[in-house]
Protein backbone atom coordinates (compact mmCIF):
# COMPACT_ATOMS: atom_id res chain seq x y z
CA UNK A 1 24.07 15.95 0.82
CA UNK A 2 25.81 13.79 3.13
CA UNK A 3 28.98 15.58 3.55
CA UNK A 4 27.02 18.41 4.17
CA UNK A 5 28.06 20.67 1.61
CA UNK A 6 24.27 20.65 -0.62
CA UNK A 7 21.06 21.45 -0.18
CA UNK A 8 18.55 19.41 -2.43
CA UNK A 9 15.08 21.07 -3.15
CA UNK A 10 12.36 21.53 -5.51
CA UNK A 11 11.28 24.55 -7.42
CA UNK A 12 8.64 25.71 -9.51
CA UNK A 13 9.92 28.74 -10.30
CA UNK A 14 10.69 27.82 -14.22
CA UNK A 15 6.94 26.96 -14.92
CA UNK A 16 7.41 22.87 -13.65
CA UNK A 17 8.50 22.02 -10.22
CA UNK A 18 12.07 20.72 -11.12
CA UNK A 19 15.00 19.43 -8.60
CA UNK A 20 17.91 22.15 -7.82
CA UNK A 21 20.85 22.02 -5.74
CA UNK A 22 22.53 24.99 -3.68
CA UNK A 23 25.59 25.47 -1.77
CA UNK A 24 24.71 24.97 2.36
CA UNK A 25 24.82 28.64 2.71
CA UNK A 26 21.92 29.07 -0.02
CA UNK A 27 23.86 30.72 -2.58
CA UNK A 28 25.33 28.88 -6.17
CA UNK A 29 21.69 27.87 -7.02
CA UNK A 30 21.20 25.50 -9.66
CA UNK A 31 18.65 23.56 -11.63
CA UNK A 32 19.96 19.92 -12.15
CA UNK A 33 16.42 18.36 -13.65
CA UNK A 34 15.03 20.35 -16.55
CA UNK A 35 12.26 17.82 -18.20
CA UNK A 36 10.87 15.23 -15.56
CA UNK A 37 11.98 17.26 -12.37
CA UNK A 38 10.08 16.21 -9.19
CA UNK A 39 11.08 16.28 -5.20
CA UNK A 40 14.59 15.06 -4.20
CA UNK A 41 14.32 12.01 -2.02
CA UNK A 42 17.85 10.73 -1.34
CA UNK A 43 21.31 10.88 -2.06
CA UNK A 44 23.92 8.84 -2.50
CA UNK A 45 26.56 8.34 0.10
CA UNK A 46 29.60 9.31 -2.72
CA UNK A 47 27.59 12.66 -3.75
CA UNK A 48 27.15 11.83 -7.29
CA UNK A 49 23.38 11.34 -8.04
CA UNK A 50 20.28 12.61 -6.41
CA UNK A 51 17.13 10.48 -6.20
CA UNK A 52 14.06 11.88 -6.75
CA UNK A 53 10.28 11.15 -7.19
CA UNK A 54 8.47 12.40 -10.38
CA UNK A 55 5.98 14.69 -9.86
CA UNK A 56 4.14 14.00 -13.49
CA UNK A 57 4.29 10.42 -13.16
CA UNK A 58 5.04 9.41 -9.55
CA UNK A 59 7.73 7.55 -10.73
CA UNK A 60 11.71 7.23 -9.09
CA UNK A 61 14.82 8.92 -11.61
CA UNK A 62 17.90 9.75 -10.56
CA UNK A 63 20.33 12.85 -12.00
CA UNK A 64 23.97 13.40 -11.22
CA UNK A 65 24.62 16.07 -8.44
CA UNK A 66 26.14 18.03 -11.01
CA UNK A 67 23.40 18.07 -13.59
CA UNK A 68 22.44 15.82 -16.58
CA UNK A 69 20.28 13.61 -18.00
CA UNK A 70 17.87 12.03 -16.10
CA UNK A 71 17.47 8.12 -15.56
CA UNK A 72 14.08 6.57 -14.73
CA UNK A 73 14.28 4.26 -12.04
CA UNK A 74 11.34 2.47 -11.61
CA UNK A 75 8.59 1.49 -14.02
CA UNK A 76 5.43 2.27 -11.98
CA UNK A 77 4.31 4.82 -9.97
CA UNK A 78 5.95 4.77 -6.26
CA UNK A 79 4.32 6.59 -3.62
CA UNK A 80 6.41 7.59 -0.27
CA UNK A 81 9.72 6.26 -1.36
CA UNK A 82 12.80 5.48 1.13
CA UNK A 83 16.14 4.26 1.06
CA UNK A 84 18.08 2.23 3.21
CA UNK A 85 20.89 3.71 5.17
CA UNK A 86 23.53 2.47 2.97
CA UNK A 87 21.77 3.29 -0.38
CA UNK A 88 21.34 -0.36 -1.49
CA UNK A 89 17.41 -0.66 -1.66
CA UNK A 90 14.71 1.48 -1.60
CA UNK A 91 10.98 0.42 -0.22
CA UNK A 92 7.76 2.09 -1.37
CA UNK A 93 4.46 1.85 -1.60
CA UNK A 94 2.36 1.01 -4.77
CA UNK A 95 -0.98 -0.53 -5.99
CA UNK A 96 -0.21 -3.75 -7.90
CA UNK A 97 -3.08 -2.71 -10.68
CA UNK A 98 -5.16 0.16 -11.34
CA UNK A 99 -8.16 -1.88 -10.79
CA UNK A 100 -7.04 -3.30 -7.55
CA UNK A 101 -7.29 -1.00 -4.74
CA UNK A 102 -4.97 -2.30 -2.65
CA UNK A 103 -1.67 -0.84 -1.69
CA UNK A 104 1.34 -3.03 -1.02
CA UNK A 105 5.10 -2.91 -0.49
CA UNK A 106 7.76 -3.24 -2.93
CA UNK A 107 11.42 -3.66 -2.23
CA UNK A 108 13.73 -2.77 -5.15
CA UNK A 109 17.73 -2.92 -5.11
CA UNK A 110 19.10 0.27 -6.23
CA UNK A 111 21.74 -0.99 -8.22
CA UNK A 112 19.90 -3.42 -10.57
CA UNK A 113 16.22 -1.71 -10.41
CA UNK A 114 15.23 -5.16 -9.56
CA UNK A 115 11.71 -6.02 -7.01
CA UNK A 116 13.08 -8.08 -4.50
CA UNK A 117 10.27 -8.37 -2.68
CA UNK A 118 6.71 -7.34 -2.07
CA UNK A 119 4.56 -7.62 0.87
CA UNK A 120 1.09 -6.84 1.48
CA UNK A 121 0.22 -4.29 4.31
CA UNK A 122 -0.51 -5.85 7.19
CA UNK A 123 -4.67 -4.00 7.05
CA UNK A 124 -6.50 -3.85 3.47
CA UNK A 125 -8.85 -1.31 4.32
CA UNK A 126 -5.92 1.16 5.56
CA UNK A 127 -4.25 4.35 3.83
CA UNK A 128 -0.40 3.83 4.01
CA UNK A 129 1.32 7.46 5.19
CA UNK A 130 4.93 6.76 5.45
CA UNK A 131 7.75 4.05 5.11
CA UNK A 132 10.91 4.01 7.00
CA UNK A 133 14.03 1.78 6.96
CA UNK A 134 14.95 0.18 10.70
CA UNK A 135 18.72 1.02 10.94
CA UNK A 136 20.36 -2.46 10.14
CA UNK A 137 18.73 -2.65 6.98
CA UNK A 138 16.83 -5.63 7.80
CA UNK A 139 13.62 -4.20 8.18
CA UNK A 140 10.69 -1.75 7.68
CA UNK A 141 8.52 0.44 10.27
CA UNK A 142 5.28 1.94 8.22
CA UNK A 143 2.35 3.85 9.36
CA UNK A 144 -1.27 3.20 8.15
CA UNK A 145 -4.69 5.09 8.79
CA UNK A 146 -8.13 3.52 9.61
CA UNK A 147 -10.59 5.97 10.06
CA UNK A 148 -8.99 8.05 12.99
CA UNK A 149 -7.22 5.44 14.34
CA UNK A 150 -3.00 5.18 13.15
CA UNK A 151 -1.44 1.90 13.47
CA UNK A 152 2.52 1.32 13.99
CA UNK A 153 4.10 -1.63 12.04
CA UNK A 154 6.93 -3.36 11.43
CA UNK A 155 7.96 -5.86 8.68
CA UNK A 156 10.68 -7.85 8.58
CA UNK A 157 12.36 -8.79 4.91
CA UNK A 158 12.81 -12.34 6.31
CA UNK A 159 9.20 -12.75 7.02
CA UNK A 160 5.93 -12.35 5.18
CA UNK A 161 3.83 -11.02 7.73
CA UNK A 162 4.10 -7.67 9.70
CA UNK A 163 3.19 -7.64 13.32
CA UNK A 164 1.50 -4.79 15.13
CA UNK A 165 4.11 -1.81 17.14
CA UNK A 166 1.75 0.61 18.29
């Protein structure tokens, strides 16, 4: 958690992997998702709700800290999901249809559950491995892999095309 005090993980140990939270000590375990459940992701800067991706579905929910129902998030499946710094947006990566191989980006505010934007990766015929947000929000780094060879990018929300790192 951000002030430190939690400890957000994943369990199996009722039968379905489910989201718990424990002190930072590791004691005062206790199972906040009990039907969805998935792998915590992210949470919020005020310490009230945990994000988390669905391990059934591969979709985004979110549960309060304390426990709760659980809210879906997004409506298709999100693969390598990560927020911004300040918790606004969240960028993943997804395949616009089942019959269309190709993975892009989405951007989707938090707050509204609204796509902002999309963006297609900057090589067709790679496998995306992770996202990152650049620290002023402005901007994403991602990772790809063709073959044996792993590419470095960067894509600005301002502009359409990525351009090569490393």
């Amino acid at each position: 958690s951000p002030d430190g005090g939690y400890i957000f993980f994943a369990s199996n140990r009722t039968g379905s992997n489910q989201v718990w939270r424990m002190n930072a000590d590791g004691s005062n375990q206790i199972q906040l998702t009990k039907t969805e459940g998935g792998y915590p992701r992210f949470a919020t800067m005020d310490g009230k709700w945990i994000y988390f991706e669905s391990g059934l579905h591969q979709t985004l929910w979110r549960v309060s800290t304390d426990g709760g129902e659980e809210i879906q998030v997004s409506e298709g499946k999100v693969s390598w999901p990560a927020f911004s710094f300040d918790g606004n947006f969240v960028a993943y990566f997804f395949r616009a249809k089942e019959s269309d191989n190709r993975v892009k980006i989405a951007v989707m505010s938090v707050e509204n559950r609204k796509v902002l934007k999309t963006f297609s990766l900057a090589d067709d015929r790679s496998s995306p491995i992770i996202i990152a947000w650049e620290s002023d929000n402005k901007g994403l780094n991602y990772i790809t892999a063709n073959g044996s060879r792993n590419s470095l990018w960067r894509q600005s929300l301002d502009n359409d095309k990525p351009y090569l790192i490393a």
